[in-house]
PDB file of N, CA and C in Angstrom:
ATOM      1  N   UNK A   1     -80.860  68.417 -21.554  1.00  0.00           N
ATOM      2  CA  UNK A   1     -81.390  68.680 -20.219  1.00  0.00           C
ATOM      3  C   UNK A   1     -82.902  68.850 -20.313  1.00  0.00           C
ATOM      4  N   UNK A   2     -83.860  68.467 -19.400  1.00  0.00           N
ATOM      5  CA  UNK A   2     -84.620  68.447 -19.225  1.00  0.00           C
ATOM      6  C   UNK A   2     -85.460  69.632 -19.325  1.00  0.00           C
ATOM      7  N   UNK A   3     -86.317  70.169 -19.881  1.00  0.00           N
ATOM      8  CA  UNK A   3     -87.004  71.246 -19.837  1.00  0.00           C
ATOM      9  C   UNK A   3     -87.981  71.669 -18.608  1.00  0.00           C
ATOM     10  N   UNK A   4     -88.492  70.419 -17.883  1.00  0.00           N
ATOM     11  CA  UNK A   4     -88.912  70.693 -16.764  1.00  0.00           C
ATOM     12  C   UNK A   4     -88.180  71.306 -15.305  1.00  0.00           C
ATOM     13  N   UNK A   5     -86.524  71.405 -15.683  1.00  0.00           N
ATOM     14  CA  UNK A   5     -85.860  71.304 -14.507  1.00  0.00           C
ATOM     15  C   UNK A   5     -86.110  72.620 -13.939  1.00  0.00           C
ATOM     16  N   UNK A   6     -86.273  74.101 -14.503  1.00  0.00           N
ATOM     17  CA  UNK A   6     -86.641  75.421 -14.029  1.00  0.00           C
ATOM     18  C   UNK A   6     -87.791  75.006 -12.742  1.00  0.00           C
ATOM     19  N   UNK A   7     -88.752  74.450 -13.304  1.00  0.00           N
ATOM     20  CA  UNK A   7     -89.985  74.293 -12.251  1.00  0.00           C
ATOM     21  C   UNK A   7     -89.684  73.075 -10.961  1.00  0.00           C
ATOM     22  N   UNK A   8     -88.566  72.414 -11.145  1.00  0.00           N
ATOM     23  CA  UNK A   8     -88.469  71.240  -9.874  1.00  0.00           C
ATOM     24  C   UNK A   8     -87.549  72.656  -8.728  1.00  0.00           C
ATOM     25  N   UNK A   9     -88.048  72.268  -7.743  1.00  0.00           N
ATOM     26  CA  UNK A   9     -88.285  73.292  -6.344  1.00  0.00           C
ATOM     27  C   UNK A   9     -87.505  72.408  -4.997  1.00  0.00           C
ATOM     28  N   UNK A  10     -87.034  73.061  -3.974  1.00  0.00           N
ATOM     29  CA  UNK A  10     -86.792  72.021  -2.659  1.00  0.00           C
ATOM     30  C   UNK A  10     -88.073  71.255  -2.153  1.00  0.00           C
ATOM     31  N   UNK A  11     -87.981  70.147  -1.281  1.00  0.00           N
ATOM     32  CA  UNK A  11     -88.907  69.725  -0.923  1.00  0.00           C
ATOM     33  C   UNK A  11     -89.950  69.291  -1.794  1.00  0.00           C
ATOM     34  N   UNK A  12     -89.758  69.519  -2.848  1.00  0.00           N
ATOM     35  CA  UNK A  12     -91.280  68.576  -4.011  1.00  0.00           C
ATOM     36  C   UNK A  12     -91.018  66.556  -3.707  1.00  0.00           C
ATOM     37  N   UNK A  13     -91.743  66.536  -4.047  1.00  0.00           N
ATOM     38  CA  UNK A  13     -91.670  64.744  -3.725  1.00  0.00           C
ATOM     39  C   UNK A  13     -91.650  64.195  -4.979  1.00  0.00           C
ATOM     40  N   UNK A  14     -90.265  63.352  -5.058  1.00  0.00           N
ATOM     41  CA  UNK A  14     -90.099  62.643  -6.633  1.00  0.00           C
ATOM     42  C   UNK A  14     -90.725  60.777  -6.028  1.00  0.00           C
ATOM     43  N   UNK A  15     -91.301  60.692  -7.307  1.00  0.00           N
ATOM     44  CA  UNK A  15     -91.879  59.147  -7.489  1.00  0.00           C
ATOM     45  C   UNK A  15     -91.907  59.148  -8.855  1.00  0.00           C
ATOM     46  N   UNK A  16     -91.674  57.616  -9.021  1.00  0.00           N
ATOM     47  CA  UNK A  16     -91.293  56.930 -10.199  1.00  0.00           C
ATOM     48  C   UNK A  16     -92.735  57.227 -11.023  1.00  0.00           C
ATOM     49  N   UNK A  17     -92.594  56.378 -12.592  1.00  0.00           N
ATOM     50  CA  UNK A  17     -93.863  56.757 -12.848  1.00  0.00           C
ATOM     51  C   UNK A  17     -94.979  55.561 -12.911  1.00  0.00           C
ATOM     52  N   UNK A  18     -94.673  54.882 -11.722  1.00  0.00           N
ATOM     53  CA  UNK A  18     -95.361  54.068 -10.932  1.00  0.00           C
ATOM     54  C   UNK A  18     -95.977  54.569 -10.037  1.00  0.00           C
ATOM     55  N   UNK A  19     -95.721  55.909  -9.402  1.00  0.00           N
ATOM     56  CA  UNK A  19     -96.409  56.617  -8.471  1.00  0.00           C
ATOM     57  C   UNK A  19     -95.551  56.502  -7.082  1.00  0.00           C
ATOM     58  N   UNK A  20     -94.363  55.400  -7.089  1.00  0.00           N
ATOM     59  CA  UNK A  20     -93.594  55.022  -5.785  1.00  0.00           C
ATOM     60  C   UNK A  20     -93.082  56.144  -5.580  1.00  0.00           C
ATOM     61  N   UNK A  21     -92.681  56.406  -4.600  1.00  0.00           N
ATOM     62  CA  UNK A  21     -92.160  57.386  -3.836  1.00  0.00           C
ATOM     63  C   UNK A  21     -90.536  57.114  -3.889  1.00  0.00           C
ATOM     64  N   UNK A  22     -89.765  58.021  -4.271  1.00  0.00           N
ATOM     65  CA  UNK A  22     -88.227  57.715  -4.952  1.00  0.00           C
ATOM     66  C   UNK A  22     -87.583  58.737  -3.458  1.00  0.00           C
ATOM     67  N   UNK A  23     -87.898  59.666  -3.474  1.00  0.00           N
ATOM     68  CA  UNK A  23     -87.074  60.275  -2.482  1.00  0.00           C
ATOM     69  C   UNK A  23     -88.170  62.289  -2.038  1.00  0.00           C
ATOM     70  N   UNK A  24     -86.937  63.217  -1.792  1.00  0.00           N
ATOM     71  CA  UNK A  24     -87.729  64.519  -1.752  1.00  0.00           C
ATOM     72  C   UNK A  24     -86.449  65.553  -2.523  1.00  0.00           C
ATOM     73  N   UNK A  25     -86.830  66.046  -3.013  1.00  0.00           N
ATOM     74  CA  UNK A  25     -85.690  67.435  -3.715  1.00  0.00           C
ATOM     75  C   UNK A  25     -85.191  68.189  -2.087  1.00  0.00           C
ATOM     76  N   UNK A  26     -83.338  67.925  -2.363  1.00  0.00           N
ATOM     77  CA  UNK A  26     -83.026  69.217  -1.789  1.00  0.00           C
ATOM     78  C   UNK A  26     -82.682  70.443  -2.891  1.00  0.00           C
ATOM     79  N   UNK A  27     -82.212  70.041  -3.805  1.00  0.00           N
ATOM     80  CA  UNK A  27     -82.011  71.039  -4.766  1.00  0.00           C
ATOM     81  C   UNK A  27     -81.398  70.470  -5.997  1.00  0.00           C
ATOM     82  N   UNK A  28     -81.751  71.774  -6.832  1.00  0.00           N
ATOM     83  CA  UNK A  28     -80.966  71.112  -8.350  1.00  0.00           C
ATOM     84  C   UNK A  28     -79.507  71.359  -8.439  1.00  0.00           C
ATOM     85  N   UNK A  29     -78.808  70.213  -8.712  1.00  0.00           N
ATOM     86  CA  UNK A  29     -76.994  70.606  -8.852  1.00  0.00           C
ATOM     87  C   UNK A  29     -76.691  70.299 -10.370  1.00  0.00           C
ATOM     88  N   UNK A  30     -76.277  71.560 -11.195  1.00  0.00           N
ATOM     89  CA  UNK A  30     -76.072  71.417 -12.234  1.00  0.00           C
ATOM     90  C   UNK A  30     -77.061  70.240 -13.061  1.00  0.00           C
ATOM     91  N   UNK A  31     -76.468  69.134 -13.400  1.00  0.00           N
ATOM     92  CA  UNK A  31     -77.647  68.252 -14.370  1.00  0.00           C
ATOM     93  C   UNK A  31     -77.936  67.058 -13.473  1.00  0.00           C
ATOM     94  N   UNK A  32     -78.270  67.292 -12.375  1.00  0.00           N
ATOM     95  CA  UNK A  32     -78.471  66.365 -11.354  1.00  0.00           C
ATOM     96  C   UNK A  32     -79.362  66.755 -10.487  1.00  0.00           C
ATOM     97  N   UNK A  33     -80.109  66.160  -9.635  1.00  0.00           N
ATOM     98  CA  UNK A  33     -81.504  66.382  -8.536  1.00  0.00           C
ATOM     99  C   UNK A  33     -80.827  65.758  -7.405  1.00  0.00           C
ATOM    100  N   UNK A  34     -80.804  66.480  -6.115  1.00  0.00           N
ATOM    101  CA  UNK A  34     -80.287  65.936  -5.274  1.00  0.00           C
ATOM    102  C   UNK A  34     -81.039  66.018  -4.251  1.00  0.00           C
ATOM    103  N   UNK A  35     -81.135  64.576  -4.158  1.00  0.00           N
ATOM    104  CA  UNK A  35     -82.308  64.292  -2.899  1.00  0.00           C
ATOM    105  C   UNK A  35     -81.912  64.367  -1.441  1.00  0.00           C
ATOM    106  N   UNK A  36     -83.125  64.714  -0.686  1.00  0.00           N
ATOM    107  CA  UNK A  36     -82.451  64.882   1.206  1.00  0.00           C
ATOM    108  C   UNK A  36     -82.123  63.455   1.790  1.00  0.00           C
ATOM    109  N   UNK A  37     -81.615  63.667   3.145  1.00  0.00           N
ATOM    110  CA  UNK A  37     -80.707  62.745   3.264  1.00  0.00           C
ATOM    111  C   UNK A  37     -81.770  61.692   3.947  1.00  0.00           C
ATOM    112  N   UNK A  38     -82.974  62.437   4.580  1.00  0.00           N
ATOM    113  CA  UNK A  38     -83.794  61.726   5.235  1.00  0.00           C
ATOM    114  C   UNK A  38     -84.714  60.585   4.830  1.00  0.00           C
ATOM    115  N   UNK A  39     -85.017  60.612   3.646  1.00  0.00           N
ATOM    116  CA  UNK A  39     -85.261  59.792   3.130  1.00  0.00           C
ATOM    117  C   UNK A  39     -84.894  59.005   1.569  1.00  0.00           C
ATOM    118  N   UNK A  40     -83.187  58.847   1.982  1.00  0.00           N
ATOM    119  CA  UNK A  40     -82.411  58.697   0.710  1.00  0.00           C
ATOM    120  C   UNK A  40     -82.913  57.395   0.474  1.00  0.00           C
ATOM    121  N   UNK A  41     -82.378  56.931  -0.365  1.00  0.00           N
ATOM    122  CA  UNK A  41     -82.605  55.482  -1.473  1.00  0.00           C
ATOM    123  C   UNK A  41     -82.081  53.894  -0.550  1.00  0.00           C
ATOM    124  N   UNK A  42     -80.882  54.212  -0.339  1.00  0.00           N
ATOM    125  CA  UNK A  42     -80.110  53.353   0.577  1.00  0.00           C
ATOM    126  C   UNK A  42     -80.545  52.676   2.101  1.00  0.00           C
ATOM    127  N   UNK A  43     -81.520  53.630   2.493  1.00  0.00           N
ATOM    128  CA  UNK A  43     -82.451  53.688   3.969  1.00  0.00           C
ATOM    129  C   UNK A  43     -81.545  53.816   5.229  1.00  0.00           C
ATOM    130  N   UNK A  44     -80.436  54.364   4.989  1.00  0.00           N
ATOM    131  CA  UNK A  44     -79.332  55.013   6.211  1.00  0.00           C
ATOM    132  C   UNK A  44     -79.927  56.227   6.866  1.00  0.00           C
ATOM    133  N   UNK A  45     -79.790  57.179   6.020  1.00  0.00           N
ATOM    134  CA  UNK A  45     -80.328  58.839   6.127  1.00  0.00           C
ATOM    135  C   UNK A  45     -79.627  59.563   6.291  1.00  0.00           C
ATOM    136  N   UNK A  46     -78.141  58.694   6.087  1.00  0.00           N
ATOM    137  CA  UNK A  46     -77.046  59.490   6.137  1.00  0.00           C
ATOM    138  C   UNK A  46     -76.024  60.099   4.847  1.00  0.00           C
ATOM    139  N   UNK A  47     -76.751  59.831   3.808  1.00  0.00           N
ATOM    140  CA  UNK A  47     -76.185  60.295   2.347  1.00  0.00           C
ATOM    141  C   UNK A  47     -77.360  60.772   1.726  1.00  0.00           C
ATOM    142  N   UNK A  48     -76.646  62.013   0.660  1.00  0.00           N
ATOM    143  CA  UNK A  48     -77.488  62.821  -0.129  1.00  0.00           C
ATOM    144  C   UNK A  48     -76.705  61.348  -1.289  1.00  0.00           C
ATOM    145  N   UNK A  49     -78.544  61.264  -1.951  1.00  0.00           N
ATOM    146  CA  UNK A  49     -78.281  60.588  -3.313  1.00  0.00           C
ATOM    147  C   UNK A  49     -78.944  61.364  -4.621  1.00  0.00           C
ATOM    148  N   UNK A  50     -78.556  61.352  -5.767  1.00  0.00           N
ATOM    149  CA  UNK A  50     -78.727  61.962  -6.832  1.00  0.00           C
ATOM    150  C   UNK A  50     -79.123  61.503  -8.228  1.00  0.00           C
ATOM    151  N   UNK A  51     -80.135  61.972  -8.820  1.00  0.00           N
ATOM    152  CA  UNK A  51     -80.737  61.428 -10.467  1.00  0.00           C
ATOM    153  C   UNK A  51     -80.350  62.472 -11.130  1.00  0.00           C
ATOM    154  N   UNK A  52     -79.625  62.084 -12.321  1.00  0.00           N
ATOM    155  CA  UNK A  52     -80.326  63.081 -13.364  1.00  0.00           C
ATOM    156  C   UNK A  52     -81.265  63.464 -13.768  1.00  0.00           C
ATOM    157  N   UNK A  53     -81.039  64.837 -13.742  1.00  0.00           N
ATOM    158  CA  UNK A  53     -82.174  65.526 -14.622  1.00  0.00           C
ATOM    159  C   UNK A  53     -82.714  64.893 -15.608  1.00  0.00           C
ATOM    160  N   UNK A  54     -82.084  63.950 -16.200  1.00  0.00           N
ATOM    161  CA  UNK A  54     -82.709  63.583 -17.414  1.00  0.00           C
ATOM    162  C   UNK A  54     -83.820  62.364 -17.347  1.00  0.00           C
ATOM    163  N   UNK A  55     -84.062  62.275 -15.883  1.00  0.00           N
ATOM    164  CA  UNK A  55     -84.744  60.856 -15.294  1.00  0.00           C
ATOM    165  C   UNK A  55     -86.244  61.672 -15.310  1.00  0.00           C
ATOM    166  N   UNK A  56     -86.175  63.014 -15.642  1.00  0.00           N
ATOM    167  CA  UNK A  56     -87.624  63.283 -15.065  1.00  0.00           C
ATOM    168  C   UNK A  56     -88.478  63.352 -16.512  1.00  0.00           C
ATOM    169  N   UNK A  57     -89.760  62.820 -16.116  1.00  0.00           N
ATOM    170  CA  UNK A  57     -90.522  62.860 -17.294  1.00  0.00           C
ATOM    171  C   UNK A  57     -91.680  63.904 -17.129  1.00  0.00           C
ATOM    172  N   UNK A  58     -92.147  64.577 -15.815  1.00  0.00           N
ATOM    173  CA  UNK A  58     -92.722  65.550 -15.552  1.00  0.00           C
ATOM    174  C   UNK A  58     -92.855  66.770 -14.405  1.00  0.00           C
ATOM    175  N   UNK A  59     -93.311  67.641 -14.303  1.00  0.00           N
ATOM    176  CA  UNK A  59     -93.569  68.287 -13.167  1.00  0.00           C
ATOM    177  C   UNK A  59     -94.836  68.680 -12.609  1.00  0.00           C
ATOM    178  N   UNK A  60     -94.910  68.756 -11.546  1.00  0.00           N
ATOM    179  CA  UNK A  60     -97.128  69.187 -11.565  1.00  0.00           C
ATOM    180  C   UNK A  60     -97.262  68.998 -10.352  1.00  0.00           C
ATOM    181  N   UNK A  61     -98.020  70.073  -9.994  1.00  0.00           N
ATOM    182  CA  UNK A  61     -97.975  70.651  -8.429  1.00  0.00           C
ATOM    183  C   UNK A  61     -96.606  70.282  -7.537  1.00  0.00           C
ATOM    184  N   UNK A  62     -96.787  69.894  -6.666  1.00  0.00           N
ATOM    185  CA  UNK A  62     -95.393  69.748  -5.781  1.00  0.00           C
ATOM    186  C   UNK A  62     -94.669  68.182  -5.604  1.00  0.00           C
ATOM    187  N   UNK A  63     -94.377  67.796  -7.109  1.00  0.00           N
ATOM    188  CA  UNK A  63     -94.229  66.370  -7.302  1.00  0.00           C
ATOM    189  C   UNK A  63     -93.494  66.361  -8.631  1.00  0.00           C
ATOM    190  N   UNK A  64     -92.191  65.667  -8.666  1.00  0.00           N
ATOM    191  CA  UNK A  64     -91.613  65.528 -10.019  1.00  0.00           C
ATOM    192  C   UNK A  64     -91.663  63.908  -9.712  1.00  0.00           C
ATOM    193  N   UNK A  65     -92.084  63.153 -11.078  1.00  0.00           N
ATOM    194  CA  UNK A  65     -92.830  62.717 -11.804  1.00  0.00           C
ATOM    195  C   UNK A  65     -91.567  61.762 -12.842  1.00  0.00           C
ATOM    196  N   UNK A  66     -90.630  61.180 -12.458  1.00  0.00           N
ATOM    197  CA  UNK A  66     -89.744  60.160 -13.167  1.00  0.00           C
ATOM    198  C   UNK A  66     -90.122  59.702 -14.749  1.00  0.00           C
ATOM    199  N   UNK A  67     -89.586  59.226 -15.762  1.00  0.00           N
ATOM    200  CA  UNK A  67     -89.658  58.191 -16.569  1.00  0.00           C
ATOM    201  C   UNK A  67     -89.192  56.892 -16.309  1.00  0.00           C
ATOM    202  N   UNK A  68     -89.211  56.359 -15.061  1.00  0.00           N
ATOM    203  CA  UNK A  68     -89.289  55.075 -15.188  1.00  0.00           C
ATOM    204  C   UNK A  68     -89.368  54.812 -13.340  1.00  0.00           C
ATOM    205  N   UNK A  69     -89.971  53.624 -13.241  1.00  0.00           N
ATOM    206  CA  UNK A  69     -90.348  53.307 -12.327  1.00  0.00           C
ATOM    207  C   UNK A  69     -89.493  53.479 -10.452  1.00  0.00           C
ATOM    208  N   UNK A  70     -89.861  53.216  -9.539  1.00  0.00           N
ATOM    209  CA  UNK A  70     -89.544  54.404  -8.473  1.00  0.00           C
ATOM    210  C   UNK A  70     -88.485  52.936  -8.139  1.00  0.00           C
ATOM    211  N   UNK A  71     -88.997  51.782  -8.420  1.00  0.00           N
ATOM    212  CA  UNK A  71     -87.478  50.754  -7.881  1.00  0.00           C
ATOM    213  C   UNK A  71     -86.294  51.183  -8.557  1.00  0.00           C
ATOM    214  N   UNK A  72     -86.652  51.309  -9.872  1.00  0.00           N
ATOM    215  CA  UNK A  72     -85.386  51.253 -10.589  1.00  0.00           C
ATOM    216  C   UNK A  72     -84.793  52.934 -10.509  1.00  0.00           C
ATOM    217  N   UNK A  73     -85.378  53.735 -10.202  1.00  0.00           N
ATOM    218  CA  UNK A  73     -85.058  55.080  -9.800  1.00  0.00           C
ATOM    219  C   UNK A  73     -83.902  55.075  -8.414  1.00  0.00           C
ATOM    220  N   UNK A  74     -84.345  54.488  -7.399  1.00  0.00           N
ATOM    221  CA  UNK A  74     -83.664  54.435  -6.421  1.00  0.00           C
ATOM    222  C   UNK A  74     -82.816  53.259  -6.485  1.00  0.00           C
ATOM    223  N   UNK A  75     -82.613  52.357  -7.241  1.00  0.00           N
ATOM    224  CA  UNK A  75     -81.304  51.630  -7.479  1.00  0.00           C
ATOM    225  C   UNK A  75     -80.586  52.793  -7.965  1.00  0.00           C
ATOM    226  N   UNK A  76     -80.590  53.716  -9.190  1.00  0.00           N
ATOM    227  CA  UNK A  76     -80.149  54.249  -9.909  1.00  0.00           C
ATOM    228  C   UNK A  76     -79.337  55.348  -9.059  1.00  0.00           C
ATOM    229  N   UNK A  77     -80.272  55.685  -8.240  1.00  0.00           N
ATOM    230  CA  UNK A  77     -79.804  57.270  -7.623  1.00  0.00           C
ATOM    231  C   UNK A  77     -78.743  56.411  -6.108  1.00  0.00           C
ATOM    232  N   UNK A  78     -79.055  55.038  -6.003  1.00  0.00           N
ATOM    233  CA  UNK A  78     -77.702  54.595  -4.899  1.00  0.00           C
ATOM    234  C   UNK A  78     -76.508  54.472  -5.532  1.00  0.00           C
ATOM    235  N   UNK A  79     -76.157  53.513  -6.751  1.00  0.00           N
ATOM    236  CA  UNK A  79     -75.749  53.535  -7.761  1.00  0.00           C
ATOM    237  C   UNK A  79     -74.747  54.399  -8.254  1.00  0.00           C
ATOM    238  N   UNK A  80     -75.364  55.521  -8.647  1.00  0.00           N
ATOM    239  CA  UNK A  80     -74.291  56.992  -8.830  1.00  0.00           C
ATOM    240  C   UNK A  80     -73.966  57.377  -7.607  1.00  0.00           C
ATOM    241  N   UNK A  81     -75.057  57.780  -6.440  1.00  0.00           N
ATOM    242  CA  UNK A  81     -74.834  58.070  -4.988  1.00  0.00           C
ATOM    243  C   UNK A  81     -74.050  59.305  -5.230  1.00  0.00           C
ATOM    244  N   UNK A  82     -73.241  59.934  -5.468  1.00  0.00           N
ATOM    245  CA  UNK A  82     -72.508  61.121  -6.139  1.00  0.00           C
ATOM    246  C   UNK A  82     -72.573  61.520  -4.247  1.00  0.00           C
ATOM    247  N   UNK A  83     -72.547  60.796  -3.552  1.00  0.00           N
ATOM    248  CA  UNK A  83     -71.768  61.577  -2.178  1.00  0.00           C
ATOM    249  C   UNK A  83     -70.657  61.502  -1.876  1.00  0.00           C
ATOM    250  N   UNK A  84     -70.292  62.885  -0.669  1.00  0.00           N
ATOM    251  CA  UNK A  84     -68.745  62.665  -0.816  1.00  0.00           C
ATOM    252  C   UNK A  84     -68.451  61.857   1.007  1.00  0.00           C
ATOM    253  N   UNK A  85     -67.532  61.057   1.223  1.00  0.00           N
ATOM    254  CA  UNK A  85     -67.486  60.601   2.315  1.00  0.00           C
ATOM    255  C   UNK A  85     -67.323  61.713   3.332  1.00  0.00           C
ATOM    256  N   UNK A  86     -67.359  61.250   4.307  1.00  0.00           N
ATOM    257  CA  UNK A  86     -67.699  61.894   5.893  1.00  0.00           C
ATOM    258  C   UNK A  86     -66.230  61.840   6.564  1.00  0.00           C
ATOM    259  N   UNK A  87     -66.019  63.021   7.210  1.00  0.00           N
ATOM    260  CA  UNK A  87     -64.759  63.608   7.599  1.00  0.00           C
ATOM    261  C   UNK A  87     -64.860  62.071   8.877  1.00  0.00           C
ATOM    262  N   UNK A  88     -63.661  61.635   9.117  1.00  0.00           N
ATOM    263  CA  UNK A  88     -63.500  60.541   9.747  1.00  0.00           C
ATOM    264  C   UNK A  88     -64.189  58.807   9.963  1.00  0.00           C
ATOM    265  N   UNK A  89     -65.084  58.750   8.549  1.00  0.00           N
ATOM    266  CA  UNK A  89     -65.936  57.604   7.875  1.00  0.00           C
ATOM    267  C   UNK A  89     -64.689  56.469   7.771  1.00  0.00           C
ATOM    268  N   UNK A  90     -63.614  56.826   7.801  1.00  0.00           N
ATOM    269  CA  UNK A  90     -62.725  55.441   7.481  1.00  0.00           C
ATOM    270  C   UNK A  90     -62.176  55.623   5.933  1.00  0.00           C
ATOM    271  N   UNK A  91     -62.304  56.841   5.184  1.00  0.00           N
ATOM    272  CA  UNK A  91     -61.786  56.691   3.585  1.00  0.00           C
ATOM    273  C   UNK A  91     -60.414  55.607   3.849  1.00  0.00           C
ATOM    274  N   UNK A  92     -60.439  55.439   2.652  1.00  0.00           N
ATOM    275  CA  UNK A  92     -59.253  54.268   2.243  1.00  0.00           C
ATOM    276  C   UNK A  92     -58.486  55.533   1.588  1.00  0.00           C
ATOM    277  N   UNK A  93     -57.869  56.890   1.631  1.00  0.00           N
ATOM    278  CA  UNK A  93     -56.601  57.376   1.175  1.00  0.00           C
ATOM    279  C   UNK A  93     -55.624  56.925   2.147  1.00  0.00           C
ATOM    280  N   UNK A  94     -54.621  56.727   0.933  1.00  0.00           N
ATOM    281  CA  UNK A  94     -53.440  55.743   1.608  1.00  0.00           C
ATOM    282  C   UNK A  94     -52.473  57.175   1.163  1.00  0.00           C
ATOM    283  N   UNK A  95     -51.197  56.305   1.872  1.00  0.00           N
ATOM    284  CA  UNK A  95     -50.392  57.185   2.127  1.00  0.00           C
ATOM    285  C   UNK A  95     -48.792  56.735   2.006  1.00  0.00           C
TER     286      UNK A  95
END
């Protein structure tokens, strides 16, 4: 786990380390960063999407700071997406 993760905060602004803009912290979940919904990866605004902790390469002022670039960050964090569907979204549990 990342040693920087104590200092990543709500609301800090994650970008790749291209400087792109990846998403905003709602909070840390266990070994994961979970970004707000408003400006998730996908461009809905209707799912929380999520990186590992282990994606971050820094912290400094109100900005965490990726190891690798902010495209491939937000493929990554749609990718896992680690959301859970929406009470009447249409799930496919069958029956």
């Amino acid at each position: 786990m990342s040693g920087n993760v104590p200092q990543v905060r709500e609301h800090m602004e994650v970008v790749g380390d291209d400087g792109e803009h990846v998403g905003t912290v709602d909070k840390v979940e266990g070994d994961r960063i979970k970004l707000t919904k408003k400006d998730d990866p996908d461009g809905s605004g209707l799912h929380h999407h999520y990186l590992p902790v282990s994606t971050i390469g820094s912290v400094s002022g109100d900005q965490v700071k990726l190891n690798m670039p902010g495209a491939r960050a937000k493929a990554l964090a749609t990718m896992t997406g680690g959301s859970e569907p929406s009470p009447g979204m249409g799930s496919m549990s069958g029956g």
